[in-house]
Protein backbone atom coordinates (compact mmCIF):
# COMPACT_ATOMS: atom_id res chain seq x y z
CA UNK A 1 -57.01 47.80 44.08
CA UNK A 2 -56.94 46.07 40.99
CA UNK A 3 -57.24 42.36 43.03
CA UNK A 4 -59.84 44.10 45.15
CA UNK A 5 -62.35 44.56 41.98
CA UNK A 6 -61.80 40.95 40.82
CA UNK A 7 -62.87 39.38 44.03
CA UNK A 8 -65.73 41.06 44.21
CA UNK A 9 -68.82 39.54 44.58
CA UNK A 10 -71.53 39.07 41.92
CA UNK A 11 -73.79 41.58 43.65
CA UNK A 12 -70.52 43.61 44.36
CA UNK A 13 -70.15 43.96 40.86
CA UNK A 14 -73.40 44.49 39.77
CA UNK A 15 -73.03 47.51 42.67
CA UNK A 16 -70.20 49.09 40.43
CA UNK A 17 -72.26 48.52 37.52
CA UNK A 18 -75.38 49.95 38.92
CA UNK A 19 -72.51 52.83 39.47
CA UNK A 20 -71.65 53.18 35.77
CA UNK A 21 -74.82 53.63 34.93
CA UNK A 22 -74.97 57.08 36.92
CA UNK A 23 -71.92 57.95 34.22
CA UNK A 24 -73.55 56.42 31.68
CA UNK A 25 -76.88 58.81 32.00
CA UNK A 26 -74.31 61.90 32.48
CA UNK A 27 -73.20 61.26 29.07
CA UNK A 28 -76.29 61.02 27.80
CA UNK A 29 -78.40 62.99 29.21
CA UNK A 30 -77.10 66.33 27.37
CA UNK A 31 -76.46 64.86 24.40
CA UNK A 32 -78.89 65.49 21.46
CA UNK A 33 -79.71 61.50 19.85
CA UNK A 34 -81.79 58.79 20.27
CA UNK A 35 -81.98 57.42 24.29
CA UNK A 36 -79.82 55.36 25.66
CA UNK A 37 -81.43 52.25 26.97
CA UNK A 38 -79.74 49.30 29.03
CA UNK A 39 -81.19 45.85 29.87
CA UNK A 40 -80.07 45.08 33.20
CA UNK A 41 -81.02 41.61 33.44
CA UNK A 42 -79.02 40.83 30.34
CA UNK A 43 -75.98 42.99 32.03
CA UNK A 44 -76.32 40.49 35.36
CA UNK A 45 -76.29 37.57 33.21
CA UNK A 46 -73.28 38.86 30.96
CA UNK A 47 -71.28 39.34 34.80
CA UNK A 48 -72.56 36.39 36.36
CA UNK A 49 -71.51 34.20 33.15
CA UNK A 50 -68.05 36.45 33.24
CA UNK A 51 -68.49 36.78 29.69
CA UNK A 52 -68.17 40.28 29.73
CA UNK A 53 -64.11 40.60 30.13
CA UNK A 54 -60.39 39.10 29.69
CA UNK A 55 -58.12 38.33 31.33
CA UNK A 56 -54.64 39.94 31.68
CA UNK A 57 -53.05 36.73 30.65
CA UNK A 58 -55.61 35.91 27.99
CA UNK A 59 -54.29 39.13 26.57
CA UNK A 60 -51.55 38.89 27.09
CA UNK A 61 -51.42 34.95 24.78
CA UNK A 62 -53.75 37.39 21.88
CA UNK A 63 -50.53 39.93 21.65
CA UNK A 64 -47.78 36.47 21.34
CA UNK A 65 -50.19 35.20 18.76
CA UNK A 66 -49.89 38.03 16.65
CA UNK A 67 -54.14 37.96 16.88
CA UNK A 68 -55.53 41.16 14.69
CA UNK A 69 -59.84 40.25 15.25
CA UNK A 70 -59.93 42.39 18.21
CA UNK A 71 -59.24 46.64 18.68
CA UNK A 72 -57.45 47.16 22.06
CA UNK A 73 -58.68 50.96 23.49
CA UNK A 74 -56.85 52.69 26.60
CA UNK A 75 -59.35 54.90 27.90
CA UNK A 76 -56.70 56.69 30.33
CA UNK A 77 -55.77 60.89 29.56
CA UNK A 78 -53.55 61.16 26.60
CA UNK A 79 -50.48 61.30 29.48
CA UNK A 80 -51.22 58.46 31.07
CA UNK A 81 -51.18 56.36 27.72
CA UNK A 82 -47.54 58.33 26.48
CA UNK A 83 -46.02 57.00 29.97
CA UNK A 84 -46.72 53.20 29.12
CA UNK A 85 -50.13 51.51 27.51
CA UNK A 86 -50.16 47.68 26.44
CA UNK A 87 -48.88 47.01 23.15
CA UNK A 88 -51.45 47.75 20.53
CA UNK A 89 -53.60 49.55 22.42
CA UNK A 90 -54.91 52.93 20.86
CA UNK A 91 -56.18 55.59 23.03
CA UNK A 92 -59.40 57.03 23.47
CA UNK A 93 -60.27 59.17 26.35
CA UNK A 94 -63.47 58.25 28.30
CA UNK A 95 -65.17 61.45 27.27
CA UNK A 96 -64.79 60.69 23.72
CA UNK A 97 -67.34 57.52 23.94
CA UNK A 98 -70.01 60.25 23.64
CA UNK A 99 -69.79 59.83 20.38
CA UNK A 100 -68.08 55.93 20.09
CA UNK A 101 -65.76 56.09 17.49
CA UNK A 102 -65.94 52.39 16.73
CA UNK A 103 -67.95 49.93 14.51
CA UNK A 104 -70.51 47.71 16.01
CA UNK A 105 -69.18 44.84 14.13
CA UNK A 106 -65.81 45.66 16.15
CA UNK A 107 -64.67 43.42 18.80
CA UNK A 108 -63.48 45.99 21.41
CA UNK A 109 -61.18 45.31 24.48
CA UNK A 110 -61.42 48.35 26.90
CA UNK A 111 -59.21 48.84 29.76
CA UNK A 112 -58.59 51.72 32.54
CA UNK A 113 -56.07 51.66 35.46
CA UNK A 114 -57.94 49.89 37.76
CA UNK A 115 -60.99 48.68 35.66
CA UNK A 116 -63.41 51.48 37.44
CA UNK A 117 -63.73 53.15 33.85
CA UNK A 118 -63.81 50.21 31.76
CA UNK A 119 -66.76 48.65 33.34
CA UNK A 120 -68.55 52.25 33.00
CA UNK A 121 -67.32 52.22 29.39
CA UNK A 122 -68.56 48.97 28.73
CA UNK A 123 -72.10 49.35 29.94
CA UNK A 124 -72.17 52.85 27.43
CA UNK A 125 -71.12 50.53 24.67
CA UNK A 126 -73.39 47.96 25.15
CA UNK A 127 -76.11 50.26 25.66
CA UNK A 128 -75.53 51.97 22.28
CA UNK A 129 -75.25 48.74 20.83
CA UNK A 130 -71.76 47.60 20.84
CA UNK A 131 -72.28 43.76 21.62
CA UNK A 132 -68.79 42.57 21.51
CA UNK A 133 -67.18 45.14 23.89
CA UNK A 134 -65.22 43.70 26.54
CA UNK A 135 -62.90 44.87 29.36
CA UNK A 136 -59.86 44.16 30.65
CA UNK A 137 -60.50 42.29 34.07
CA UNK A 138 -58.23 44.49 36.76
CA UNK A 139 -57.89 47.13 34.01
CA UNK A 140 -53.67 48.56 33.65
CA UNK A 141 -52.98 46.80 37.70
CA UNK A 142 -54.08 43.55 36.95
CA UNK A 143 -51.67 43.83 33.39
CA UNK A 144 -48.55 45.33 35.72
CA UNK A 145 -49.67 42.53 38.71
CA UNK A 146 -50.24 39.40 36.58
CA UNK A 147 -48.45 39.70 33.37
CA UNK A 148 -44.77 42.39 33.93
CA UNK A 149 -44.48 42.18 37.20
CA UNK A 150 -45.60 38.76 38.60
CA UNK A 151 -44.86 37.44 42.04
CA UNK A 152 -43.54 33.98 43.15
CA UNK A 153 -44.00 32.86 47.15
CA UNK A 154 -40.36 32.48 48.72
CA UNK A 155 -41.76 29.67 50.38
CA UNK A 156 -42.90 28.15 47.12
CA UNK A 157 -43.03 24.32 46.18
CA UNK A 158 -41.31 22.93 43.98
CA UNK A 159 -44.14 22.73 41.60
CA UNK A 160 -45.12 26.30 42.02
CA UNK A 161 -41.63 27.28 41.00
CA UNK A 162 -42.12 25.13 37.65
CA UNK A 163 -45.13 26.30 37.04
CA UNK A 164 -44.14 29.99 37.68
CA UNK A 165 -41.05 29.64 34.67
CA UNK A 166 -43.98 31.05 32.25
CA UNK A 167 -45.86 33.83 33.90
CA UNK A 168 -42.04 34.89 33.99
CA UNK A 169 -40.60 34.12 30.71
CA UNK A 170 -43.89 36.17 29.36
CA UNK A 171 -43.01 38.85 32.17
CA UNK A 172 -39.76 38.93 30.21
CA UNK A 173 -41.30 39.29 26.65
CA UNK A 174 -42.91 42.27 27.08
CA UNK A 175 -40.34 43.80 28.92
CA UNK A 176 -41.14 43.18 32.97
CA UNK A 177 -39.04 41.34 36.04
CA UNK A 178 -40.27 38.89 37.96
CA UNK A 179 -40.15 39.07 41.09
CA UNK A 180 -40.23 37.19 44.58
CA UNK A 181 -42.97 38.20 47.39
CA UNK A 182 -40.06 38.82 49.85
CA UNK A 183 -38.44 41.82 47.71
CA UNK A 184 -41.82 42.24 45.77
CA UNK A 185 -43.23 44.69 48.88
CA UNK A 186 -40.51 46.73 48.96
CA UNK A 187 -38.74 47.40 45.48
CA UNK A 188 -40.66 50.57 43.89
CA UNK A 189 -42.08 48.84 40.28
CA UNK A 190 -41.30 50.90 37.09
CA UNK A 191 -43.49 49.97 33.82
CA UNK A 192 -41.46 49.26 30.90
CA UNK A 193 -40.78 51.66 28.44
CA UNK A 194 -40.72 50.46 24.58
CA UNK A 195 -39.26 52.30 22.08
CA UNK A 196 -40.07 51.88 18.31
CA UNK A 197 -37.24 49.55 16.95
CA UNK A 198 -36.64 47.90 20.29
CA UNK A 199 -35.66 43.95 20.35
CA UNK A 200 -37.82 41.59 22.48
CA UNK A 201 -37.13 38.24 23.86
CA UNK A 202 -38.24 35.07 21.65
CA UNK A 203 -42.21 34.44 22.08
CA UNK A 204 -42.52 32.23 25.02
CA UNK A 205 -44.97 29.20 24.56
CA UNK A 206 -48.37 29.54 24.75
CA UNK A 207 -50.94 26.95 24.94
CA UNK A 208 -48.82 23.92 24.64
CA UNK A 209 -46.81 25.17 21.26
CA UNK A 210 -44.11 27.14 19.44
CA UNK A 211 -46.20 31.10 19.30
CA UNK A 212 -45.95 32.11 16.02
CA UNK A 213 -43.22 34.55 15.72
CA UNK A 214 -43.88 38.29 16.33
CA UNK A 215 -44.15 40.87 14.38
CA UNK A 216 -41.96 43.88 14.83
CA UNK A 217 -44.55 46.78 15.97
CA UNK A 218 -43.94 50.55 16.14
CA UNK A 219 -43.81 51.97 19.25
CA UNK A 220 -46.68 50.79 21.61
């Protein structure tokens, strides 16, 4: 699913977004305040630029960093975000965004399991103002597909298989496997649990250099 949504088209995409908007006016519609408006060409140009989300790995290089300019919000059921959410995330259920609990000066990274809800999120934000909301591109899949769990070709060259030694050490680092397509099909894929206290592997490299060592979080 999560693949599916990031190789959609531009029209595709503007489709889904042209969907959030239906949430969008069922939040607020019976909500007493001022009205919600959206610009829609500046929403096309904001998709068609892709400037409106990150990427799994992107996010992935913010958390090794040790970056603090940006708030990370899981907008899955309280549940859902106790069973495994991205280090650093903080959860706030879709409903809440009603009433955004946020600053506008905020930079905001939203994400959802597949990225359905975070696009509807982000056009809410952006229509109340928030101008430096973002969304996770392939929402909690792309994370599990791309950064814990990612997959190396059997049949891969030599150079793939160099080039796949850091998707995999940073698989490692927050606690994935891995894996080759062969076995990738048919072994069942458990998100990592972390645990307040727990060690992690050394930073791996990220953008040509030594990551600055991290610092020890609690819990997730």
């Amino acid at each position: 699913m999560a693949r599916t949504l990031r190789n959609l088209t531009l029209n595709q995409r503007l489709g889904l977004a042209a969907f959030g908007l239906g949430a969008l006016a069922l939040f607020a519609n019976p909500l007493p305040g001022p009205v919600v408006a959206v610009d829609a060409q500046e929403m096309a140009l904001l998709v068609q630029r892709e400037a409106d989300h990150v990427t799994p790995q992107e996010l992935a290089a913010w958390i090794v960093e040790g970056r603090a300019d940006y708030r990370l919000v899981d907008l899955r059921s309280a549940k859902e975000f106790a069973d495994y959410s991205i280090p650093g995330a903080q959860n706030v259920p879709l409903t809440d965004l009603a009433q955004p609990p946020f600053d506008r000066s905020e930079k905001l990274l939203l994400y959802s399991q597949d990225g359905t809800h975070s696009s509807q999120a982000w056009l809410l934000l952006r229509a109340r103002g928030y101008r430096t909301a973002y969304t996770l591109n392939g929402g909690l899949d792309a994370w599990k597909n791309d950064v814990l769990f990612p997959t190396l070709r059997e049949d891969a060259s030599a150079e793939e298989k160099a080039a796949f030694q850091k998707p995999a050490e940073l698989a490692r680092y927050f606690g994935g496997t891995p894996r080759l397509a062969s076995a990738a099909g048919a072994t069942a894929t458990e998100l990592p649990r972390l645990t307040a206290g727990a060690a992690v592997a050394p930073p791996p490299t990220v953008g040509g250099g030594p990551a600055p060592r991290r610092k020890k979080k609690e819990g997730c």
